[in-house]
Protein backbone atom coordinates (compact mmCIF):
# COMPACT_ATOMS: atom_id res chain seq x y z
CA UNK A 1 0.00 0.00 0.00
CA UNK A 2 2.99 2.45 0.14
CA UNK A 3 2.70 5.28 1.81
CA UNK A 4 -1.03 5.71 1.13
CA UNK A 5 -2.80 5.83 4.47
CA UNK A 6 -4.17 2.88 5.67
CA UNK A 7 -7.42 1.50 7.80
CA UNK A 8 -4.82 0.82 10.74
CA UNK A 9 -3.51 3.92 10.77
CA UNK A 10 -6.37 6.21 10.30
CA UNK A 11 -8.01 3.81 13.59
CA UNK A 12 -4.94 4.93 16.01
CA UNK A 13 -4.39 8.59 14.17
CA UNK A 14 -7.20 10.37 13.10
CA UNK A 15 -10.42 10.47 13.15
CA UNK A 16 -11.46 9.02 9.61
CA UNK A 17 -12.75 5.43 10.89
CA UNK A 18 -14.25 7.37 14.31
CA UNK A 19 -15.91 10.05 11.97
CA UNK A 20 -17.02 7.69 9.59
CA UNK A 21 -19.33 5.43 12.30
CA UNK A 22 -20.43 8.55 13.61
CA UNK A 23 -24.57 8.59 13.38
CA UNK A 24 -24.50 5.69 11.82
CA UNK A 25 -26.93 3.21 12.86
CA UNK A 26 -25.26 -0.49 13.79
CA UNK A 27 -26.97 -3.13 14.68
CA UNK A 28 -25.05 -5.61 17.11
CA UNK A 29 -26.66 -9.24 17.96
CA UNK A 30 -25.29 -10.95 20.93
CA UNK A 31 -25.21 -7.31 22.43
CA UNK A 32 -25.53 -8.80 25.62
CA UNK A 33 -22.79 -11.27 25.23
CA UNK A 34 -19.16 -11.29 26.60
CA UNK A 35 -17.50 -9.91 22.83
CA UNK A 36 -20.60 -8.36 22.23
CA UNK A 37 -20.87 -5.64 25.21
CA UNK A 38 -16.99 -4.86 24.68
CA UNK A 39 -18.46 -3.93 21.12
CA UNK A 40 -20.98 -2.13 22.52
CA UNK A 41 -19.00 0.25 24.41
CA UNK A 42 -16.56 0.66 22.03
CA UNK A 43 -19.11 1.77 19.04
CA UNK A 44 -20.99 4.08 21.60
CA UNK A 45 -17.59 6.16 22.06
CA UNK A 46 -16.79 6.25 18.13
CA UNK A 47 -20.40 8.02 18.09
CA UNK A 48 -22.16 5.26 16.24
CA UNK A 49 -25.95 4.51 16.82
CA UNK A 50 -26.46 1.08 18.38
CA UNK A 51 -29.28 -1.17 18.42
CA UNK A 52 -28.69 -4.81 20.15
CA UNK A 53 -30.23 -7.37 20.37
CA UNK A 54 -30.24 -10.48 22.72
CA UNK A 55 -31.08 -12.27 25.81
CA UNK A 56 -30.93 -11.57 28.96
CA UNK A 57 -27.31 -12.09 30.30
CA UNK A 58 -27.30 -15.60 32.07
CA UNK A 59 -24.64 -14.95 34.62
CA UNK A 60 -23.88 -12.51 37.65
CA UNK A 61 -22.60 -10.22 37.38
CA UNK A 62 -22.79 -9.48 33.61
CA UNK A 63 -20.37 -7.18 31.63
CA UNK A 64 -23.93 -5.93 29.75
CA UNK A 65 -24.93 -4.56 32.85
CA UNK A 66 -21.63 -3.86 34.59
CA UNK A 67 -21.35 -1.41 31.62
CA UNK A 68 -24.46 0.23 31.90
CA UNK A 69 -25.11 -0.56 28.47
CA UNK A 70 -29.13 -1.50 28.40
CA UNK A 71 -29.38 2.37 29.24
CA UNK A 72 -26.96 3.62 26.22
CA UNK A 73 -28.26 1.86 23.58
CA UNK A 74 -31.21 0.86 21.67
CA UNK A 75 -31.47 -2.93 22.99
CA UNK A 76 -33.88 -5.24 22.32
CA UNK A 77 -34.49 -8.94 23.95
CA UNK A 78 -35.37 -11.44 21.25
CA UNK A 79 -33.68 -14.54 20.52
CA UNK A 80 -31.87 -15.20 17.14
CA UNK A 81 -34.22 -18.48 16.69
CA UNK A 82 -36.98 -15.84 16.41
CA UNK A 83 -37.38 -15.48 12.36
CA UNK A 84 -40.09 -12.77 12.04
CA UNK A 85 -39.25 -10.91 14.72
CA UNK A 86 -36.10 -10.58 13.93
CA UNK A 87 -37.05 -9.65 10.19
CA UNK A 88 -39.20 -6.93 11.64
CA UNK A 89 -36.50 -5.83 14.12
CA UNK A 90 -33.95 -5.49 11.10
CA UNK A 91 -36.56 -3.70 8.67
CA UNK A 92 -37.47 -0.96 11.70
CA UNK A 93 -33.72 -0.20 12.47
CA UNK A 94 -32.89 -0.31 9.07
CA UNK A 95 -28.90 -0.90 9.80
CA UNK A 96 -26.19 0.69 7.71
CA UNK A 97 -23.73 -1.93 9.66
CA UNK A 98 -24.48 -5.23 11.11
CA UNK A 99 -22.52 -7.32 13.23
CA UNK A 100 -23.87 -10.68 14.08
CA UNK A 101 -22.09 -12.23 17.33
CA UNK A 102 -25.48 -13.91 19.08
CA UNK A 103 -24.65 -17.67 19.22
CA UNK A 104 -24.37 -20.45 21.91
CA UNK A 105 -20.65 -20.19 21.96
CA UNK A 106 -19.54 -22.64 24.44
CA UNK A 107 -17.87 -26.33 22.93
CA UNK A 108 -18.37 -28.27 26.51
CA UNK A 109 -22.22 -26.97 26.59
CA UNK A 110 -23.08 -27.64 23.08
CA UNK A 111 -22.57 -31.44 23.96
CA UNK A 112 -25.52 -30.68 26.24
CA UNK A 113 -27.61 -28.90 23.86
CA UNK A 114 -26.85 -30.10 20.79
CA UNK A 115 -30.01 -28.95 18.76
CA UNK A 116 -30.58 -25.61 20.85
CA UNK A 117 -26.86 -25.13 19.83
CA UNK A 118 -27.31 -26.20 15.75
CA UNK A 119 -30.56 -23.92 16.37
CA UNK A 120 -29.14 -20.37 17.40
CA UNK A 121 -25.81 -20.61 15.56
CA UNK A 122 -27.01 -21.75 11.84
CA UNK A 123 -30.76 -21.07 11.70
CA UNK A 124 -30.50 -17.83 13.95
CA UNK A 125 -27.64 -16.51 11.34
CA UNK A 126 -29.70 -17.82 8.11
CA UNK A 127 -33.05 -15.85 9.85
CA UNK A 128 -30.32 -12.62 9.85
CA UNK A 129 -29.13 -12.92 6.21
CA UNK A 130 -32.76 -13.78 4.96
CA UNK A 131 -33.89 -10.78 6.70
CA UNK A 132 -31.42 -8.55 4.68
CA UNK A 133 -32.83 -10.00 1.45
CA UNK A 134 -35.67 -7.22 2.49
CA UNK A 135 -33.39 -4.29 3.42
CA UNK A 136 -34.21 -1.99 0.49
CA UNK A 137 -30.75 0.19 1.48
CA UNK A 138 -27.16 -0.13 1.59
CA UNK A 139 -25.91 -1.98 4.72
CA UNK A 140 -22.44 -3.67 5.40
CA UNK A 141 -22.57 -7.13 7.26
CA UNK A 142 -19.64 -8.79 9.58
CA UNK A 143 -20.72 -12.42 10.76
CA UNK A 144 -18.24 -13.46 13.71
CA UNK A 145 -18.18 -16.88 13.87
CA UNK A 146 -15.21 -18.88 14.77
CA UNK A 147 -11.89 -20.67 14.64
CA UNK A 148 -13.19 -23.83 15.73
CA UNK A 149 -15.11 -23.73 11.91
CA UNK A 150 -12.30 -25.44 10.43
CA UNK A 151 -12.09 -29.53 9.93
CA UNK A 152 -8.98 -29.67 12.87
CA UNK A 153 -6.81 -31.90 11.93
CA UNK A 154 -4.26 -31.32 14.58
CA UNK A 155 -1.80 -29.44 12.13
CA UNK A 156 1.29 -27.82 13.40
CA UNK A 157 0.87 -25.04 10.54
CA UNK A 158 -2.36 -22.28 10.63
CA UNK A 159 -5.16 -22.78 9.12
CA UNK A 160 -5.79 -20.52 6.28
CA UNK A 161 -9.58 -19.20 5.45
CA UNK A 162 -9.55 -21.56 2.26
CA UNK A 163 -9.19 -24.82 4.91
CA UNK A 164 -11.82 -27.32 4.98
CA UNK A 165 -14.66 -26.63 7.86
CA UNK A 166 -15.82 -29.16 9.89
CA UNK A 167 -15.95 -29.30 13.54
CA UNK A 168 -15.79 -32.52 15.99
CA UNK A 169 -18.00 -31.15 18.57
CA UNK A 170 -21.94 -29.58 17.97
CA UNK A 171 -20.42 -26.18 17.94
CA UNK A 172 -17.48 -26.39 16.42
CA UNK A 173 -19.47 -27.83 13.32
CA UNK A 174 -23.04 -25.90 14.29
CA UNK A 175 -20.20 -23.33 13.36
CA UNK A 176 -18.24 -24.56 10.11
CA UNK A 177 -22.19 -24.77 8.71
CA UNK A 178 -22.93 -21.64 9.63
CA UNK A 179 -19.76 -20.12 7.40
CA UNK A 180 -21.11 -22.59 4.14
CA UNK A 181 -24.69 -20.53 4.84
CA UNK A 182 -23.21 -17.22 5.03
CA UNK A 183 -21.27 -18.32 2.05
CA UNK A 184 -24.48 -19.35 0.06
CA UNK A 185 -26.51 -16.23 0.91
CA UNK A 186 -23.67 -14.40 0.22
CA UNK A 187 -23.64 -16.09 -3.61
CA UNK A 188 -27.30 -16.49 -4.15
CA UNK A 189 -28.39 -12.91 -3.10
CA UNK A 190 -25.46 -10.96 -2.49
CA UNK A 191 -22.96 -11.75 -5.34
CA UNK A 192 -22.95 -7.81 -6.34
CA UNK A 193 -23.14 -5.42 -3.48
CA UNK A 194 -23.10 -2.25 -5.80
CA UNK A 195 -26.78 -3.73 -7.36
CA UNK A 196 -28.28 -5.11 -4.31
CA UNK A 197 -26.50 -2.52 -1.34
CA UNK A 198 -25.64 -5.33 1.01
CA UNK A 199 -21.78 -6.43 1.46
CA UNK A 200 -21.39 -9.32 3.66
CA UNK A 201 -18.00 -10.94 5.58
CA UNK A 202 -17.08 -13.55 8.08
CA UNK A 203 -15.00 -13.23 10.60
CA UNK A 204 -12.79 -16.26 12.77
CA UNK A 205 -11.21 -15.30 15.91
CA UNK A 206 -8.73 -17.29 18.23
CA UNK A 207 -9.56 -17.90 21.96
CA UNK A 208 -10.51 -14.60 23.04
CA UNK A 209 -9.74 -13.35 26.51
CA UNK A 210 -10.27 -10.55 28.39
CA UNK A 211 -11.82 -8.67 31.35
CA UNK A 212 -15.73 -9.19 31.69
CA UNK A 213 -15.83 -12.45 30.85
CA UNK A 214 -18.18 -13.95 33.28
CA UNK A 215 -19.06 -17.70 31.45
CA UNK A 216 -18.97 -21.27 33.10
CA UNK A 217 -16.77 -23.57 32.10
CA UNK A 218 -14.14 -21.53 30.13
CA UNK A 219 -10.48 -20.65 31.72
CA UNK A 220 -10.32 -16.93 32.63
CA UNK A 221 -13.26 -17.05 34.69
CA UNK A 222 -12.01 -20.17 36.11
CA UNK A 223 -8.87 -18.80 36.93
CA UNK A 224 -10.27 -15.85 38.35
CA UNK A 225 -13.43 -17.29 40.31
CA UNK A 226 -10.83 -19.18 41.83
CA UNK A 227 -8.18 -16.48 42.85
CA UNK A 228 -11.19 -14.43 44.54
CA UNK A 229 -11.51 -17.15 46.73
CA UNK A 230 -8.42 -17.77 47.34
CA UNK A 231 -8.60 -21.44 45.64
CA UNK A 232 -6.32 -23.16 43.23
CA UNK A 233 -7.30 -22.94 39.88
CA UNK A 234 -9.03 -26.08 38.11
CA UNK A 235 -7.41 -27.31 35.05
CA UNK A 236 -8.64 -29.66 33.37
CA UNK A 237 -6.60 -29.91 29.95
CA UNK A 238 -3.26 -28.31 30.16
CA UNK A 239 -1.33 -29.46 27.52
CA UNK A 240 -4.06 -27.75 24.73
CA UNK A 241 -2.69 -25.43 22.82
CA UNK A 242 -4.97 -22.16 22.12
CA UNK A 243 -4.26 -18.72 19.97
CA UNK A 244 -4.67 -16.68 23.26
CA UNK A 245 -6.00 -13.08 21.97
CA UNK A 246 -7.50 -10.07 23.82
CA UNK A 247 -11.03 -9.71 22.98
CA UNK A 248 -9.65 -5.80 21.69
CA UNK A 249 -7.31 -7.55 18.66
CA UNK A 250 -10.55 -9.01 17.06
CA UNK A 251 -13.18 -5.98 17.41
CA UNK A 252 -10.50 -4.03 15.93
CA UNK A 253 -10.33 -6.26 13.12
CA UNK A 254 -14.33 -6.34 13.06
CA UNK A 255 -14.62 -2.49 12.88
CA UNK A 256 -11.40 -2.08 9.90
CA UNK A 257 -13.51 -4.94 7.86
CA UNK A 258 -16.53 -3.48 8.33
CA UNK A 259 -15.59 0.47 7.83
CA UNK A 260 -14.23 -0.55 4.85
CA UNK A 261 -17.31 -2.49 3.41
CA UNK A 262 -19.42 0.37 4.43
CA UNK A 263 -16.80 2.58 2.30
CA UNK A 264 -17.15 0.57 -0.70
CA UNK A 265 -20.84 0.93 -0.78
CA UNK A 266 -20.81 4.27 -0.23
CA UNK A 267 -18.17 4.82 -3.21
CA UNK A 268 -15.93 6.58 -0.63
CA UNK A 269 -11.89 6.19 -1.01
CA UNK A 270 -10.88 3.23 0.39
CA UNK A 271 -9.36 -0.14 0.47
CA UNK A 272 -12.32 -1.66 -1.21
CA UNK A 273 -12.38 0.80 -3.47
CA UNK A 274 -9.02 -0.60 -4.96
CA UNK A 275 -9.54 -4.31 -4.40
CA UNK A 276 -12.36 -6.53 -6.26
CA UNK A 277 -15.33 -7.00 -3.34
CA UNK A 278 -14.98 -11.12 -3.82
CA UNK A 279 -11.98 -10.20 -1.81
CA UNK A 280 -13.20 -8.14 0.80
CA UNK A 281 -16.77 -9.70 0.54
CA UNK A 282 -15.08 -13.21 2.32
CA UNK A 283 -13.76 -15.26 5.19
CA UNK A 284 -11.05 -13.30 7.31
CA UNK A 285 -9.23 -15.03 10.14
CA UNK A 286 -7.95 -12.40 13.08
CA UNK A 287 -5.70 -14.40 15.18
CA UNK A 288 -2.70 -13.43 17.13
CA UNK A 289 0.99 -13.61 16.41
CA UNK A 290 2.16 -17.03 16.34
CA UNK A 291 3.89 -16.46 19.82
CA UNK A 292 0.70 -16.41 21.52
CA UNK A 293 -0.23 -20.11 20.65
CA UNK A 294 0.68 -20.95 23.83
CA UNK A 295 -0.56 -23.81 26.22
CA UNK A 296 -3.55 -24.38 28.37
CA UNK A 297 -0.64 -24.39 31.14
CA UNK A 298 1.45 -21.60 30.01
CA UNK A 299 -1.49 -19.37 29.82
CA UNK A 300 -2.19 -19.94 34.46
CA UNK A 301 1.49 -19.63 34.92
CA UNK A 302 1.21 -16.16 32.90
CA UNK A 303 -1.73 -15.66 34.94
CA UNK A 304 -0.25 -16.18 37.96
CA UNK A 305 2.80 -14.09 37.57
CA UNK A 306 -0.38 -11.02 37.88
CA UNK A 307 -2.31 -13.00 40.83
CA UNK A 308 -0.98 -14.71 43.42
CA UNK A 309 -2.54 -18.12 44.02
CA UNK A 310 -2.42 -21.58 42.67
CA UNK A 311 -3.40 -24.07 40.43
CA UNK A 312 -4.31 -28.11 40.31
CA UNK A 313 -4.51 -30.40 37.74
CA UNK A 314 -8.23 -31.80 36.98
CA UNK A 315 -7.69 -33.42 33.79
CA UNK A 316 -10.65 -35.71 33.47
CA UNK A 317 -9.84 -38.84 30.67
CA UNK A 318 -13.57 -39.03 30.16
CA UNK A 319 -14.19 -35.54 28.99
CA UNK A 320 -16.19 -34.73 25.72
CA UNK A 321 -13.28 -34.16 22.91
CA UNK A 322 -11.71 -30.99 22.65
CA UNK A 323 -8.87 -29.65 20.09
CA UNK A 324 -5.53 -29.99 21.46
CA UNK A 325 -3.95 -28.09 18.89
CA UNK A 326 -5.39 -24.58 16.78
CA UNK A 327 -3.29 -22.31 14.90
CA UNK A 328 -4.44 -19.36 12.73
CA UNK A 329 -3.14 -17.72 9.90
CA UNK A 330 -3.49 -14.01 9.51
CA UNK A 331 -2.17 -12.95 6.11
CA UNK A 332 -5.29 -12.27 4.09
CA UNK A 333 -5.97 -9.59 6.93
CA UNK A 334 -2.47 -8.44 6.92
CA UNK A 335 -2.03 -8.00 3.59
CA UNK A 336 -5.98 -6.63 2.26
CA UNK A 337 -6.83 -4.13 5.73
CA UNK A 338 -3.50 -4.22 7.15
CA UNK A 339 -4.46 -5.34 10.24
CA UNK A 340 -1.94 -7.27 12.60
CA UNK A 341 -2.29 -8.06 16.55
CA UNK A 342 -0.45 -5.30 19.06
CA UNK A 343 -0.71 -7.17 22.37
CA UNK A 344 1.85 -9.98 22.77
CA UNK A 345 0.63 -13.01 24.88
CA UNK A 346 2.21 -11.67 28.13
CA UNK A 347 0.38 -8.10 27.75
CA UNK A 348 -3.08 -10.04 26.91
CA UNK A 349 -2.97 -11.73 30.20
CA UNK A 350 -1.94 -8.69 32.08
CA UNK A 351 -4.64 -6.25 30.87
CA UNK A 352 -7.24 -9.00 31.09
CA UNK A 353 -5.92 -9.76 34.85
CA UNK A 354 -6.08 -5.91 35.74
CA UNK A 355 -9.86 -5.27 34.42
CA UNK A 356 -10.98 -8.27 36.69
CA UNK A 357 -9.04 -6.51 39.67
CA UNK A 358 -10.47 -3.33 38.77
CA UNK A 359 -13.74 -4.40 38.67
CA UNK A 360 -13.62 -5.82 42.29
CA UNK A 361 -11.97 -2.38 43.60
CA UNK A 362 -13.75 0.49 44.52
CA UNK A 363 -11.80 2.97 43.17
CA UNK A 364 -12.47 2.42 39.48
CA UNK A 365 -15.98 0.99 37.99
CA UNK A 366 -16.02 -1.44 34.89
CA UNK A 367 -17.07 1.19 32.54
CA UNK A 368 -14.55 3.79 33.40
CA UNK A 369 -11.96 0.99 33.27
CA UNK A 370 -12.89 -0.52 29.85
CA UNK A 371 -13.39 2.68 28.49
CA UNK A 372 -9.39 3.24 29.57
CA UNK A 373 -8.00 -0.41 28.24
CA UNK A 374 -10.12 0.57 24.38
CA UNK A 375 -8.07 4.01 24.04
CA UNK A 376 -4.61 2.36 25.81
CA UNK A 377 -5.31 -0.08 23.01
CA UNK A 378 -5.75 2.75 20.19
CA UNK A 379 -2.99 4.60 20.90
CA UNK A 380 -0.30 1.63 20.58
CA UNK A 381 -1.61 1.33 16.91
């Protein structure tokens, strides 16, 4: 790209990414959700109009609410399985940007629910991009789903968005279908997004971390559920190998992709302006640098070098399957938005440790405090 300004740049410089979601109206589902609220909050300060959609958090606390968020955006509870009212919800906000995040993301629970799971994460997205078919209007669409999509075949190199999907588990492969739908809309209605005014991408992130994360049965919370209590830490697969990435990396990736796809349909200068939209129109992987594929194990000794405790193994022999080893690739998003990572596995783990000490301070409140780690974040870029 030479010296010509890019989408990376302009995020950490200027204002040309903050002014361009300014009044626009974005619709988030999942709002409620974990990657979701962090969203959330960080469109609200860009100036953007949000509408979410969701339900109710299921845990307590609940970054949604420790965020204040139900009172600073337009929000909405309605589950993804819901296909006319979610049609009716899209055609009365009428979007200009769309990310879809609601899903049932966990792998362990999806052996649980297996058709709830198949449910929400490939007939909720299908009810979304059918729902668009209607949207007489230009709108720009980035569906997160994840990098468990792929067929994991254990590979010491990164998978590369042209991999085989698949999935082992209900999830992993509830997932890997919901990329071939995305993929089909995407063909069947979508194909030109200068004649119909919709330009749609998917998105696969790594193992995202950070503070806020309340869920069962995933390691942060774990880790830090047990630290508050002054317990050692349960772990139950330690030799697992994960691309550890704070939940910032991704949504920075999310709002690039999707600034640019607005840009293209609104014939501004940009990136897409200068590459053919079957390229930006696509799969993107946003993983971290390959340093940060790090261990189950590595990742609670990093964790305990910012909070003192301990840990003990639980590895269970019996446990439903889970991928021991996961790498990403990142070039495509390198080398089309410019886009690369900016917090090393050590800094992940020690911003994600301080928002969950924050938060139990009274000093600082969650929202003050994430609002703090999104512009620390913007000005390393």
């Amino acid at each position: 790209m030479g010296r010509e300004q890019s989408s990376l740049e302009t995020l950490g410089v200027n204002q040309n990414i903050q002014d361009s979601f300014k009044n626009l109206r974005v619709l988030i589902t999942g709002d409620t959700g974990f990657k979701g609220s962090w969203l959330c909050e960080w469109l609200i300060g860009m100036g953007a109009e949000c509408f979410g959609l969701g339900l109710a958090p299921n845990t307590d606390p609940a970054l949604f609410k420790q965020l204040g968020l139900e009172k600073r955006l337009h929000h909405k509870n309605l589950d993804i399985r819901d296909c006319s009212g979610l049609k009716k919800l899209v055609l009365d906000v009428q979007p200009d940007i769309v990310f879809h995040l609601a899903a049932q993301p966990l792998v362990r629970f999806s052996y649980d629910i297996p058709v709830e799971t198949y449910e929400t994460n490939v007939m909720g997205t299908v009810h979304l991009l059918d729902s668009l078919r209607f949207l007489n209007k230009k709108c720009a669409v980035v569906c997160i789903t994840t990098d468990k999509c792929y067929e994991n075949q254990e590979w010491l190199h990164s998978y590369r968005e042209n991999d085989p999907l698949g999935g082992y588990d209900p999830y992993s492969s509830s997932k890997g279908a919901c990329e071939i739908a995305i993929k089909s809309y995407r063909r069947s209605y979508f194909s030109d997004p200068d004649q119909c005014g919709v330009a749609i991408a998917s998105v696969r992130a790594g193992n995202v971390i950070g503070g806020g994360d309340w869920a069962v049965d995933r390691i942060i919370p774990d880790c830090v559920s047990a630290l508050k209590s002054a317990k050692p830490i349960p772990v139950r697969n330690l030799v697992a190998t994960r691309p550890w990435q704070h939940v910032l990396e991704p949504l920075s990736g999310y709002i690039i992709l999707a600034n640019e796809l607005w840009n293209g349909l609104s014939n501004q200068d940009s990136v897409a302006s200068k590459v053919h939209y079957s390229k930006l129109c696509d799969a993107f992987n946003f993983g971290p640098n390959i340093e940060s594929n790090r261990t189950v194990y590595d990742l609670v000794k990093e964790v305990l070098k910012n909070w003192e405790g301990s840990w003990e193994d639980q590895s269970d022999p019996n446990a439903p399957h889970e991928a021991s080893l996961l790498n990403l690739s990142r070039d495509k998003a390198f080398h089309l938005l410019n886009w690369s990572p900016r917090w090393d596995f050590s800094r992940t783990i020690k911003e994600t440790i301080s928002w969950y000490k924050a938060a139990q301070s009274n000093d600082v409140d969650a929202r003050t405090f994430t609002q703090k780690q999104i512009q620390t974040y913007i000005s390393l870029i």
